[in-house]
Protein backbone atom coordinates (compact mmCIF):
# COMPACT_ATOMS: atom_id res chain seq x y z
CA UNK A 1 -19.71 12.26 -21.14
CA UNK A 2 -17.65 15.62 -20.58
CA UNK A 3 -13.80 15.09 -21.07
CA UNK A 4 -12.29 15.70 -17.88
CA UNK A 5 -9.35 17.36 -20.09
CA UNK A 6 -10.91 19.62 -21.33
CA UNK A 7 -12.35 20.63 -18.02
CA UNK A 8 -8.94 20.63 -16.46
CA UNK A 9 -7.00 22.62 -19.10
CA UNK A 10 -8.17 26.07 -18.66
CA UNK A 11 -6.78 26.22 -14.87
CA UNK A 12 -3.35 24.18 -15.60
CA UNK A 13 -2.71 26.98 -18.23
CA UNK A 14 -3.99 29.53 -16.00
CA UNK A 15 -1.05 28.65 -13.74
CA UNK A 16 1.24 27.46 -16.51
CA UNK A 17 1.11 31.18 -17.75
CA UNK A 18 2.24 32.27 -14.55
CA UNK A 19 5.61 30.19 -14.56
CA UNK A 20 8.08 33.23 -15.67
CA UNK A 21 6.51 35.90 -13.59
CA UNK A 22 6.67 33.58 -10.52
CA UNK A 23 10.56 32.99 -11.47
CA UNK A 24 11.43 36.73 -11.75
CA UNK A 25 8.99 38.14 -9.31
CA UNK A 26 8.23 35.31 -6.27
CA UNK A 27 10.68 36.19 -4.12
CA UNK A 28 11.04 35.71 -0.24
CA UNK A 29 8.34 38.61 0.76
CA UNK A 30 5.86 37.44 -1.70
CA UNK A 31 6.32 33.82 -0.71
CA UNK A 32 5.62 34.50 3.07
CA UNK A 33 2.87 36.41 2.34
CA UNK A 34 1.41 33.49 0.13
CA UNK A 35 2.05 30.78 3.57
CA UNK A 36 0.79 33.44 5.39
CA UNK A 37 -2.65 33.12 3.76
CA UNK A 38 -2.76 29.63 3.67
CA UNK A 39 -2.02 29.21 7.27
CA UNK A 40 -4.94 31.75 7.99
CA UNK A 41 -7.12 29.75 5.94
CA UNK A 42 -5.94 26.60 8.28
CA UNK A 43 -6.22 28.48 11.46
CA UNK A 44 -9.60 30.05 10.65
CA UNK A 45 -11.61 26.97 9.18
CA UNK A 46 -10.04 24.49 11.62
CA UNK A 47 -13.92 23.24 12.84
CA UNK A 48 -14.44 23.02 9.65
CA UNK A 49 -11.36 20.69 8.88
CA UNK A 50 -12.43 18.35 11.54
CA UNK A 51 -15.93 18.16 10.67
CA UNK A 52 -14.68 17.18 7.33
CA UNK A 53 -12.05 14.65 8.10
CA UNK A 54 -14.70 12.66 10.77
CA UNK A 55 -17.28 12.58 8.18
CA UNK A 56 -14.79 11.10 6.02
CA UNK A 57 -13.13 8.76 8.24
CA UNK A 58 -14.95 9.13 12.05
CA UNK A 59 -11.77 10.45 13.53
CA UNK A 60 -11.79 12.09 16.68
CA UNK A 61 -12.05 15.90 17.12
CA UNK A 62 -8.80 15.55 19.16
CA UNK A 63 -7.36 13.15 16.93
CA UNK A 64 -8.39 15.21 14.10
CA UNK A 65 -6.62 18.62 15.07
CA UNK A 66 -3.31 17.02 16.14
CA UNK A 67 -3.02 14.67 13.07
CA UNK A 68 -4.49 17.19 9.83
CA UNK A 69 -3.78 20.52 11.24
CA UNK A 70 -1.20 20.70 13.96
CA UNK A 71 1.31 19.58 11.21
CA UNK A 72 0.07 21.99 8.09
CA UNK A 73 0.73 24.36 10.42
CA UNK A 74 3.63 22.91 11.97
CA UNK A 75 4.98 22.30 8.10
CA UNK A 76 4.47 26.47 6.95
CA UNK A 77 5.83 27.83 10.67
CA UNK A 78 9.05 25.86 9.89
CA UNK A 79 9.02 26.70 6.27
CA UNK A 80 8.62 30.50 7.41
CA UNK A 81 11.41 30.41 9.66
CA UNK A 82 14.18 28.72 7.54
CA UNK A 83 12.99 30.40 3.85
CA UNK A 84 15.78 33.25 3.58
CA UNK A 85 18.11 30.49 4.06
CA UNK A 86 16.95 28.23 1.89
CA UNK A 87 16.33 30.75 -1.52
CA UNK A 88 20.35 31.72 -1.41
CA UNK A 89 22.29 30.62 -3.94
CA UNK A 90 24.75 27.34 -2.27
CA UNK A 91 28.41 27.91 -2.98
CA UNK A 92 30.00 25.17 -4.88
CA UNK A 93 33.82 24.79 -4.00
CA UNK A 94 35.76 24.16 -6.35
CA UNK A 95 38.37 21.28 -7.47
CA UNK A 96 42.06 20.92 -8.60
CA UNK A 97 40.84 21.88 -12.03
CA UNK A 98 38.32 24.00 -10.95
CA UNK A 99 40.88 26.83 -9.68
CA UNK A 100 40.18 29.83 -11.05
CA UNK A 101 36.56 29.35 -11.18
CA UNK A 102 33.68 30.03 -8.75
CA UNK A 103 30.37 27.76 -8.61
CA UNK A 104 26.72 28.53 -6.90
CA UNK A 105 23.65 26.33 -6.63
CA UNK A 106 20.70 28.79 -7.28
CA UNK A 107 16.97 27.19 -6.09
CA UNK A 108 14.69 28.06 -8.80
CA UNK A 109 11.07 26.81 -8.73
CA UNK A 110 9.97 24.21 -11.29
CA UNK A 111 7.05 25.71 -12.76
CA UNK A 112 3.74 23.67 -12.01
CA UNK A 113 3.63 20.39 -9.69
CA UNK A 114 0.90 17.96 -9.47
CA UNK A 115 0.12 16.88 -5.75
CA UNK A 116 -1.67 14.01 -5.55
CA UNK A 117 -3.29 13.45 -2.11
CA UNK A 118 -4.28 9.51 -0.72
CA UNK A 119 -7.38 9.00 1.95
CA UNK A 120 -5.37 8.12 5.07
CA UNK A 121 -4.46 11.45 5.77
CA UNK A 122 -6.57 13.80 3.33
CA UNK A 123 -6.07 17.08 4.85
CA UNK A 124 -1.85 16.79 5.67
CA UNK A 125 -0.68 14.95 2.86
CA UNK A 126 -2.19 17.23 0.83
CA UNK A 127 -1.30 20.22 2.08
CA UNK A 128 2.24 19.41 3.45
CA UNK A 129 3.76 19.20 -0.23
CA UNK A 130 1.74 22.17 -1.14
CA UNK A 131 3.40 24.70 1.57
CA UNK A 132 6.80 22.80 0.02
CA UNK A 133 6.00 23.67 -3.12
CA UNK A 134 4.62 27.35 -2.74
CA UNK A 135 8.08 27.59 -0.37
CA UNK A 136 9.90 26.60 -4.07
CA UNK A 137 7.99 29.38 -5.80
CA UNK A 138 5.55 27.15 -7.67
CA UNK A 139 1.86 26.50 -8.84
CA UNK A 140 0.33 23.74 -7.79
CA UNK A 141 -2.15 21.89 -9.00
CA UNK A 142 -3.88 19.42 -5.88
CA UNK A 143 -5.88 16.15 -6.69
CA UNK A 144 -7.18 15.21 -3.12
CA UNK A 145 -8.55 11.67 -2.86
CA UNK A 146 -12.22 11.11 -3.77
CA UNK A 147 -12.10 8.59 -0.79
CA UNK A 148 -12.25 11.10 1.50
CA UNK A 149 -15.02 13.46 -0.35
CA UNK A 150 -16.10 15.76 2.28
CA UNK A 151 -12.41 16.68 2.33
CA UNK A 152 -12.10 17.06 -0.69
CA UNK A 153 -14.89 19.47 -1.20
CA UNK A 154 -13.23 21.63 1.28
CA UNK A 155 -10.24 21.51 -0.07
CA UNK A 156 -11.51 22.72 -3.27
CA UNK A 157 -12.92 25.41 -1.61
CA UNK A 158 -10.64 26.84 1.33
CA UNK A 159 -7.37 26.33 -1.25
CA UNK A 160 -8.66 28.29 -4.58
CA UNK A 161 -9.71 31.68 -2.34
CA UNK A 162 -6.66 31.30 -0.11
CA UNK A 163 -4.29 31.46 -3.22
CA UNK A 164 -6.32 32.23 -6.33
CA UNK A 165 -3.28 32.31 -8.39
CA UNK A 166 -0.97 29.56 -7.24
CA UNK A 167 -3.41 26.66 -6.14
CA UNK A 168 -6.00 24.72 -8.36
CA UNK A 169 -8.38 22.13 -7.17
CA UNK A 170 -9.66 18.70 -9.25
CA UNK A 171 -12.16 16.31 -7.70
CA UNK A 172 -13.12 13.57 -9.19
CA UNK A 173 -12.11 9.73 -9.45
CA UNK A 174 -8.81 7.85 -10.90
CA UNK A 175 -10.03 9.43 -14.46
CA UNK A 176 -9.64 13.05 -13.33
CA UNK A 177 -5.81 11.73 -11.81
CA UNK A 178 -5.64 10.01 -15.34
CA UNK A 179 -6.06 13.76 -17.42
CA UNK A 180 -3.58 15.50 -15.40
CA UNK A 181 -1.08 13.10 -15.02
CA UNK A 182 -1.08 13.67 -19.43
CA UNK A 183 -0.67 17.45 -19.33
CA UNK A 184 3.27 18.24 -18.90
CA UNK A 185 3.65 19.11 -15.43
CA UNK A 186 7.00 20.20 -13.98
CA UNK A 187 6.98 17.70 -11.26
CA UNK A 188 4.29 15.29 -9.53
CA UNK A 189 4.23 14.21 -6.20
CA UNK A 190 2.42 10.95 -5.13
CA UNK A 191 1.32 10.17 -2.07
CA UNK A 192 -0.07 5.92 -2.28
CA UNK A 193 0.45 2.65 -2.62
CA UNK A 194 3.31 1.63 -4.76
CA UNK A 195 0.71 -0.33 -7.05
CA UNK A 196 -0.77 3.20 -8.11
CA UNK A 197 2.88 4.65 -7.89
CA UNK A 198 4.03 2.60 -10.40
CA UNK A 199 1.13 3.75 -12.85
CA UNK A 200 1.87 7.18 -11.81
CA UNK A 201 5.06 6.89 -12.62
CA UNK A 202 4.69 5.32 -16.24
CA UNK A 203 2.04 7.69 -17.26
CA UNK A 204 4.69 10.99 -15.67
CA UNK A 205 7.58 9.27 -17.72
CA UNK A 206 5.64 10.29 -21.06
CA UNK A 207 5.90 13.90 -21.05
CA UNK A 208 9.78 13.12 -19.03
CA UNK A 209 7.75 14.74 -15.31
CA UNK A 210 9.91 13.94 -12.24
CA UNK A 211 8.48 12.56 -10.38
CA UNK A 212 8.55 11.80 -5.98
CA UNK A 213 6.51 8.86 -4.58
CA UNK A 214 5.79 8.82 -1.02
CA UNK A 215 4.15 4.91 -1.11
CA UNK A 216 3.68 2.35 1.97
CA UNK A 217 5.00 -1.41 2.03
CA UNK A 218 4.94 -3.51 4.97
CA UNK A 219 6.98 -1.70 8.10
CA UNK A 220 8.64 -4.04 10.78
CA UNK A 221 8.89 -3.57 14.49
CA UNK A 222 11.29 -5.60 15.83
CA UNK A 223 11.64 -6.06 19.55
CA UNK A 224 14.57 -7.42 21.32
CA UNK A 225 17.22 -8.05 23.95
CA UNK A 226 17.42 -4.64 26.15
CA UNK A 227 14.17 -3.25 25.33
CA UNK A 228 12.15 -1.54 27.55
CA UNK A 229 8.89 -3.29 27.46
CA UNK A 230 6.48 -1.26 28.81
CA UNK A 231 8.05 1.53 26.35
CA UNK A 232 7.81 -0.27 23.65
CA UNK A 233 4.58 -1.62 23.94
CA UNK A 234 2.92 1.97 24.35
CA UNK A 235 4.44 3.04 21.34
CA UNK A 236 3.89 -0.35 19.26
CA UNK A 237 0.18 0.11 20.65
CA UNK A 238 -0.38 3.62 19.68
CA UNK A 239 1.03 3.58 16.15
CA UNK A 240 -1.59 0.65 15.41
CA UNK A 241 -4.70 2.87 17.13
CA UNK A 242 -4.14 6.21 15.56
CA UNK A 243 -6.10 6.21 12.26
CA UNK A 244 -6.73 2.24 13.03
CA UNK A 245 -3.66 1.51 11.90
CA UNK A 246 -4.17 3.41 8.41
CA UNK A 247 -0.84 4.92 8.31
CA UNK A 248 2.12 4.67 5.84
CA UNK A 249 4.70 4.42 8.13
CA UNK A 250 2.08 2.46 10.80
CA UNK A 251 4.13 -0.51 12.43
CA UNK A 252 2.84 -3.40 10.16
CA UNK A 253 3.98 -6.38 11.84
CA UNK A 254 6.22 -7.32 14.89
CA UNK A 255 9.35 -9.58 15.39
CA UNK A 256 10.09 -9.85 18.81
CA UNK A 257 12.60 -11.98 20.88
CA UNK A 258 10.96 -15.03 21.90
CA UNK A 259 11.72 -14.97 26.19
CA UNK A 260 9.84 -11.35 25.35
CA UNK A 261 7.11 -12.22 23.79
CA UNK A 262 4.58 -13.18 26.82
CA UNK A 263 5.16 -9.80 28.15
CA UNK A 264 4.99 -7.53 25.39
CA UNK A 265 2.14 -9.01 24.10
CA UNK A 266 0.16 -8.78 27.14
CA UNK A 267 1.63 -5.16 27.57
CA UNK A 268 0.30 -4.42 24.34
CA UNK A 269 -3.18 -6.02 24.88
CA UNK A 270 -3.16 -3.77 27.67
CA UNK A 271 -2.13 -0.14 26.32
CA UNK A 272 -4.13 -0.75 23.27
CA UNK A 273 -7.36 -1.53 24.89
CA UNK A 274 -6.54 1.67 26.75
CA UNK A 275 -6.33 3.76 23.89
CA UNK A 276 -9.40 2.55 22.02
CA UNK A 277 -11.54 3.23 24.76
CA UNK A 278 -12.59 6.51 23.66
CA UNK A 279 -13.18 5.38 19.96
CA UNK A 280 -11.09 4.91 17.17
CA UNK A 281 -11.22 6.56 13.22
CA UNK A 282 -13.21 4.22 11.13
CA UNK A 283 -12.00 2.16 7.99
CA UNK A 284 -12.16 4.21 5.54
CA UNK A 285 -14.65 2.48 3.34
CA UNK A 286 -16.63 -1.60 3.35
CA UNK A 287 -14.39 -2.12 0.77
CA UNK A 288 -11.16 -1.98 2.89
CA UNK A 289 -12.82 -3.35 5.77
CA UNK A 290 -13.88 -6.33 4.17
CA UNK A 291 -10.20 -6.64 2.68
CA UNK A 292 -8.84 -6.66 6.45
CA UNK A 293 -11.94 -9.11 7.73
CA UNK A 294 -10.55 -11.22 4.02
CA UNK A 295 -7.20 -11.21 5.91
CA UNK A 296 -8.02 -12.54 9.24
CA UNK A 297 -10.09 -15.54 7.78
CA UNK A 298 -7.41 -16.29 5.38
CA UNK A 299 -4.63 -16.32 8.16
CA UNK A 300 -7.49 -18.10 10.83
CA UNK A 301 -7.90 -20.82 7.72
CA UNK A 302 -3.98 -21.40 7.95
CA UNK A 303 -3.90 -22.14 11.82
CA UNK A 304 -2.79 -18.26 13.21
CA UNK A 305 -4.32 -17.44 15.86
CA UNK A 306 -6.38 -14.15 16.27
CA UNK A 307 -7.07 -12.20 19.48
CA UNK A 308 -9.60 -9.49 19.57
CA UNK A 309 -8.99 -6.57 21.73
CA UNK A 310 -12.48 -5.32 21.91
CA UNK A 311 -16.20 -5.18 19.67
CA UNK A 312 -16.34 -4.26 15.93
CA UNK A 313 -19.05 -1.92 14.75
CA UNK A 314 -19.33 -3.21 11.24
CA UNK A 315 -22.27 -1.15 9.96
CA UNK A 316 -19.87 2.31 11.22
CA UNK A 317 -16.76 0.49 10.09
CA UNK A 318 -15.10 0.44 13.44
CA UNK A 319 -12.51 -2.30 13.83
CA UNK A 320 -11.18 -3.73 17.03
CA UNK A 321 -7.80 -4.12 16.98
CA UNK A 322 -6.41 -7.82 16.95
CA UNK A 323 -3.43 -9.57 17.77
CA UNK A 324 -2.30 -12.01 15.57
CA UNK A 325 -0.25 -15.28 16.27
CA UNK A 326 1.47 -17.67 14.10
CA UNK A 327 0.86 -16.14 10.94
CA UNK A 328 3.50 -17.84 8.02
CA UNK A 329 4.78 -16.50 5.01
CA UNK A 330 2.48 -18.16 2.79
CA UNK A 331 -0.39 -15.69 3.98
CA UNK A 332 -1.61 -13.37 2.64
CA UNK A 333 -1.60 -10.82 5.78
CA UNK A 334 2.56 -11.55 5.51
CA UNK A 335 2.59 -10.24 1.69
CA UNK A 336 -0.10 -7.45 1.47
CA UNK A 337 0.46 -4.22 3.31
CA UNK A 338 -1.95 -4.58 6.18
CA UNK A 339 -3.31 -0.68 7.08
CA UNK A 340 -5.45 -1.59 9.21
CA UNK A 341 -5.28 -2.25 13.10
CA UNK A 342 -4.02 -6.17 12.71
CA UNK A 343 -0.94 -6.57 13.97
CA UNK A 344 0.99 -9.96 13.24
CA UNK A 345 3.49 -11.06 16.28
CA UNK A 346 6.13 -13.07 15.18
CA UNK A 347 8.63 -14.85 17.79
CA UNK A 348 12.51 -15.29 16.77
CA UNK A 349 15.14 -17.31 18.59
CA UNK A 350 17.89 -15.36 16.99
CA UNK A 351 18.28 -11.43 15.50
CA UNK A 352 19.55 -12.79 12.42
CA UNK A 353 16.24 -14.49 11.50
CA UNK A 354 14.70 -11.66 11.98
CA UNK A 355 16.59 -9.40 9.63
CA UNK A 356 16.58 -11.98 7.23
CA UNK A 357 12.97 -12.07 6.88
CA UNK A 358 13.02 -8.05 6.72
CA UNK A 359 15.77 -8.55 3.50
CA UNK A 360 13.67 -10.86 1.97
CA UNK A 361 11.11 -8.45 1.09
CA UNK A 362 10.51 -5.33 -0.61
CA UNK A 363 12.01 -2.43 1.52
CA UNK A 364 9.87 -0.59 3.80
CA UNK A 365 9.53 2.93 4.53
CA UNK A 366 10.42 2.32 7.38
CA UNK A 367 11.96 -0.04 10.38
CA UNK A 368 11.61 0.99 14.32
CA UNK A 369 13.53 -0.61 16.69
CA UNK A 370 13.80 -1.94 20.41
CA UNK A 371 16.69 -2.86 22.52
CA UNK A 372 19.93 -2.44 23.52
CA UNK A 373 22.35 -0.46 21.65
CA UNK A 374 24.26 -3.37 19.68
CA UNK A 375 20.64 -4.86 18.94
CA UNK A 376 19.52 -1.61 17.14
CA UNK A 377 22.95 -1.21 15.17
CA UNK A 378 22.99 -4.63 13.79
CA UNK A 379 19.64 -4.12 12.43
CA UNK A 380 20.06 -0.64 11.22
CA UNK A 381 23.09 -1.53 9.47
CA UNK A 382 22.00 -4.92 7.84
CA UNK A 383 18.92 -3.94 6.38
CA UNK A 384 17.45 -0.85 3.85
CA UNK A 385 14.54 1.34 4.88
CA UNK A 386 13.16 4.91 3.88
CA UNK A 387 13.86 5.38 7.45
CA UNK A 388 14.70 4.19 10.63
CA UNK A 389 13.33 4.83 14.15
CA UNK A 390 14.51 3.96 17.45
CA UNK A 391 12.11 3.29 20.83
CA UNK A 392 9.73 5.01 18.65
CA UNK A 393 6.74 4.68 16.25
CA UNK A 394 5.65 7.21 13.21
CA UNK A 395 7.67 9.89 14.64
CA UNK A 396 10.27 10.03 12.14
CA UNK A 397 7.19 11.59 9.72
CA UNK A 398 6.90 14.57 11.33
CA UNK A 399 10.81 15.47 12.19
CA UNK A 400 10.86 18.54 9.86
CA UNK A 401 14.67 18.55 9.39
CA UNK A 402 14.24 15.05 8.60
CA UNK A 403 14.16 14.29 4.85
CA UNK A 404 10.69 11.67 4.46
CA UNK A 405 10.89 9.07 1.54
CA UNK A 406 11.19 5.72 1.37
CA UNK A 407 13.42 3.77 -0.85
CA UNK A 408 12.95 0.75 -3.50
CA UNK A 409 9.56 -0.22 -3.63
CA UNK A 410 8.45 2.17 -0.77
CA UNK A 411 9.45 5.08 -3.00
CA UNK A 412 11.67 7.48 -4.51
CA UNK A 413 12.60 11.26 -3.60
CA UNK A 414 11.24 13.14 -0.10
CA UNK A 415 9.52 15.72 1.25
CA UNK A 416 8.99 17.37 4.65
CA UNK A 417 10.99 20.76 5.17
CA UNK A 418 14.05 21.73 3.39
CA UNK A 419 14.22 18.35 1.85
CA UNK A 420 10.59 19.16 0.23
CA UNK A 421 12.01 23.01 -1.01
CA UNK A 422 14.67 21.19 -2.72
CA UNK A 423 12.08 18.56 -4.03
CA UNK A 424 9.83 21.26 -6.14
CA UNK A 425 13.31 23.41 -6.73
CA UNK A 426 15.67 23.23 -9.83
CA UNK A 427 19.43 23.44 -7.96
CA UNK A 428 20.18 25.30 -11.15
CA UNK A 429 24.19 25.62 -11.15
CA UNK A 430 25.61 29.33 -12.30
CA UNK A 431 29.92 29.00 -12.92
CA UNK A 432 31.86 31.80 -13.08
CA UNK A 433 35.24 32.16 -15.12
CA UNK A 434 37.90 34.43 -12.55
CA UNK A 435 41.18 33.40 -13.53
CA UNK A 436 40.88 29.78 -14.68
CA UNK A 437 44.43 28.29 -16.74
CA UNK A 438 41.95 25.84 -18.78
CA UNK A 439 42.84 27.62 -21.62
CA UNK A 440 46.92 26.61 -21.85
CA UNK A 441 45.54 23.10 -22.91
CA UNK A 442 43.50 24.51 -25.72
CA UNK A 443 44.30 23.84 -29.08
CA UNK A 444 46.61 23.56 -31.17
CA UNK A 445 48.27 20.85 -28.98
CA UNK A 446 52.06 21.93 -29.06
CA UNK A 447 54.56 20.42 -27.47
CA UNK A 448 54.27 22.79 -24.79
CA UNK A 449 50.38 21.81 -24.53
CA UNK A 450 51.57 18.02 -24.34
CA UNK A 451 54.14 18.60 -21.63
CA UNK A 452 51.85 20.48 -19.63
CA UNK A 453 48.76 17.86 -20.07
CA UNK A 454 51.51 15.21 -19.05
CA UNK A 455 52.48 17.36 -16.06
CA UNK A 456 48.62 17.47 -15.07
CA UNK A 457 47.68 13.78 -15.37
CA UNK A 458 50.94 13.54 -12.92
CA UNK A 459 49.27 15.81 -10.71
CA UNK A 460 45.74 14.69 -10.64
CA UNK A 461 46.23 10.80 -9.95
C-alpha cells in the first residue's frame, strides 16, 4: 500500500520552498492578482460547482449558487476591497515607559496552512479560508472532505490551475488528513466536529502548528416574551430547511415561552412545509441518515412525541423535517449535535430555566434570540456562545466584518474577513528606539539610579 506521505511531500515542499519569496515579494498587486484568478475560476465553472455539490448532497441549483458560490465570491470581493488596509503595518502607542519609543504591528504571512474542508458545505468552507489565507500571503495546502467526492475532484482540479504555485490539492480519506496533519505546517484550519477537532488538535500540537477550529455543538433558539411570531418562525423554519438542517451554526433545538408555544409551533409547521415544497438537499450519506432515524426512535422510545412535516425518500436520502415534543435530557437527541432537520421544542415557564439548561452544556457556536429587548439582554449576557444572533438564524456566518469562531468546545480562533487575514498572519511587532531614558536605570545602580527607580515606582502606581 503506497504511503500517502510520501505522495504528499513533494507538493508541501513545493510550496514550503516558496515561503521567503512569498514574504519579500507577495505584496498587495501580486495578491489581487492571485484572488483575481481564483474568483475567475469561481465565476467561470459555476455550472460546474453546482453539478458537483447536488451530486454530492442533492442540493438545489438555486440553493447551490447562493450557499457555495455567492459567498466565495462574496469572501474575495470583500477581501479585495479592504487588502491595502489590512497589509499596513498597525501603530502601537506607546506607555508611561514606553516614551521615547515607537511600536508597529507588521502582518506577515505564516508560511504554509493546512485547510481542512467538512461535507456540509464542501465548496465554501473550503474556499473561504483559502481567499483568507492567499489575502495573508500564504500557501495553502486544501484537504476537502471525501464525503463530498464529486467536490472534491473539482476542487482538485479548478484550485491547482487557478494558482499553480500557492494552492495544493489531497483527496483521500482520514489517512491522507492523518499525513499532513505530521508534516510542520505553519497553521491548520479545521472546519468539523469538535470530536475530530480535538484529534486535529493533538496531532498539530506535535510539530507546535496553531491551530483554528471552526467545530459545531448543539445551538439554541430560544423564543420568548415580545417576539414576533410569525418572524421568528420563518427564520427558525428556514435555518432547519437549508442543507436539511446540516449546518454548523443550524438552530439545533428550541426553548420557547410556554403561552407561545401553540403558535409558534404551528407557525413553524406552516413556513417549513412551505419551504420544502420544492425539495430539500439530501443527507449526506445512509450513514448519517440512519444516525438521525437512530435519534427519533430513541427519543419516540422515551415518550417525545414526533411530528412529521411531510414524506421521506429513504432510498435518495431525503428527510422530512419533524417536530419534536417532550424530548428530556436523558436522550440522546438532547446530547448529540443533531444536523439534521429534527428540531426539539422545549416549553419553559420561566427565562431562567432556559438559560440554565443552555449553561449546563458545552458552549455553542452560537445562540439566536427572540423577544423583547430585556429578554434578549438577559440571555446574551448570562450565557457564552461563539456568537450571538438576534430575530435571526445563520446570518451571523456570513457578516464579513464579523469575526466567525466559536468558543470552548465549539472552537478556538476565527475566520471570515479581516478576522481570517489576521488568522493566517504573524502580527510581527517592529520597536523603534527615538529618544527613550531606559538607559538612566542601567547599571551600575548608584544612588542616583536608586533615587530615580524610587521616583518611578512613585510614578507608575
Amino acid at each position: 500500500m503506497t504511503d500517502p506521505a510520501a505522495l504528499l511531500r513533494p507538493a508541501f515542499d513545493r510550496l514550503k520552498a516558496g515561503n521567503l519569496q512569498r514574504r519579500t515579494a507577495f505584496g498587495l498587486a501580486e495578491r489581487l492578482r492571485a484572488l483575481d484568478r481564483l474568483a475567475r475560476v469561481v465565476k467561470d465553472h459555476r455550472a460546474e460547482i453546482a453539478a458537483a455539490v447536488a451530486a454530492d448532497l442533492g442540493k438545489p441549483e438555486v440553493e447551490a449558487e447562493l450557499v457555495e458560490v455567492l459567498p466565495v465570491l462574496s469572501e474575495i470581493a470583500h477581501c479585495r476591497r479592504n487588502l491595502r488596509r489590512w497589509m499596513r503595518p498597525r501603530r502601537a502607542w506607546p506607555t508611561l515607559m514606553m516614551l521615547g519609543t515607537s511600536a508597529t504591528l507588521h502582518p506577515q504571512p505564516k508560511g504554509v496552512a493546512l485547510v481542512i474542508a467538512p461535507w456540509n458545505f464542501p465548496f465554501t468552507l473550503a474556499l473561504v479560508p483559502v481567499v483568507s489565507a492567499i489575502a495573508a500571503g500564504n500557501a495553502v495546502m486544501v484537504k476537502p472532505s471525501e464525503m463530498a467526492p464529486a467536490t472534491s475532484t473539482l476542487l482538485a482540479r479548478l484550485l491547482p490551475q487557478a494558482l499553480p504555485d500557492l494552492v495544493a490539492v489531497a483527496t483521500g480519506g482520514p489517512e491522507v488528513s492523518q499525513a499532513l496533519l505530521a508534516m510542520p505546517f505553519d497553521h491548520v484550519f479545521f472546519t468539523g466536529s469538535p470530536a475530530v477537532g480535538r484529534i486535529v488538535m493533538q496531532a498539530a500540537a506535535q510539530n507546535l502548528v496553531p491551530v483554528t477550529l471552526e467545530l459545531g455543538g448543539k445551538s439554541p433558539v430560544v423564543v420568548g416574551e415580545g417576539a414576533d411570531i410569525a418572524r421568528a418562525a420563518r427564520w427558525i423554519a428556514w435555518g432547519k430547511v437549508l442543507n436539511a438542517g446540516q449546518i454548523c451554526v443550524a438552530p439545533d433545538h428550541l426553548h420557547v415561552a410556554r403561552p407561545l408555544m401553540r403558535d409558534l409551533t404551528a407557525a413553524i409547521r406552516a413556513e417549513w412545509q412551505a419551504m420544502a415544497a420544492d425539495g430539500t438537499t439530501a443527507i449526506v450519506n445512509d450513514r448519517h441518515y440512519a444516525r438521525l432515524i437512530g435519534l427519533l426512535n430513541d427519543a419516540t422510545a422515551q415518550g417525545a412525541q414526533v411530528e412529521a412535516l411531510g414524506q421521506d425518500h429513504p432510498k435518495a436520502r431525503h428527510m422530512a423535517g419533524r417536530l419534536v415534543i417532550g424530548t428530556t435530557a436523558g436522550m440522546a437527541i438532547s446530547q448529540e449535535e443533531i444536523f439534521g432537520p429534527l428540531l426539539p421544542i422545549l416549553p419553559y415557564d420561566d427565562l431562567s430555566t432556559a438559560i440554565d439548561a443552555i449553561n449546563a452544556g458545552p458552549k455553542p457556536l452560537t445562540i439566536y434570540a427572540f423577544g423583547g429587548d430585556q429578554m434578549v439582554s438577559r440571555l446574551r449576557d448570562e450565557t457564552s456562545s461563539g456568537s450571538f444572533g438576534v430575530n435571526l438564524t445563520i446570518m451571523p456566518f456570513l457578516h464579513q466584518n464579523l469575526p466567525f469562531g466559536g468558543i470552548g468546545n465549539s472552537g478556538m480562533g476565527a475566520g471570515h474577513g479581516q478576522a481570517g487575514f489576521d488568522t493566517f498572519s504573524h502580527l510581527k511587532p517592529v520597536m523603534r528606539n527615538r529618544l527613550t531614558l531606559l538607559p538612566l536605570l542601567f547599571p551600575p545602580y548608584t544612588g542616583r539610579v536608586r533615587r530615580l527607580k524610587d521616583w518611578v515606582l512613585r510614578l507608575l502606581a
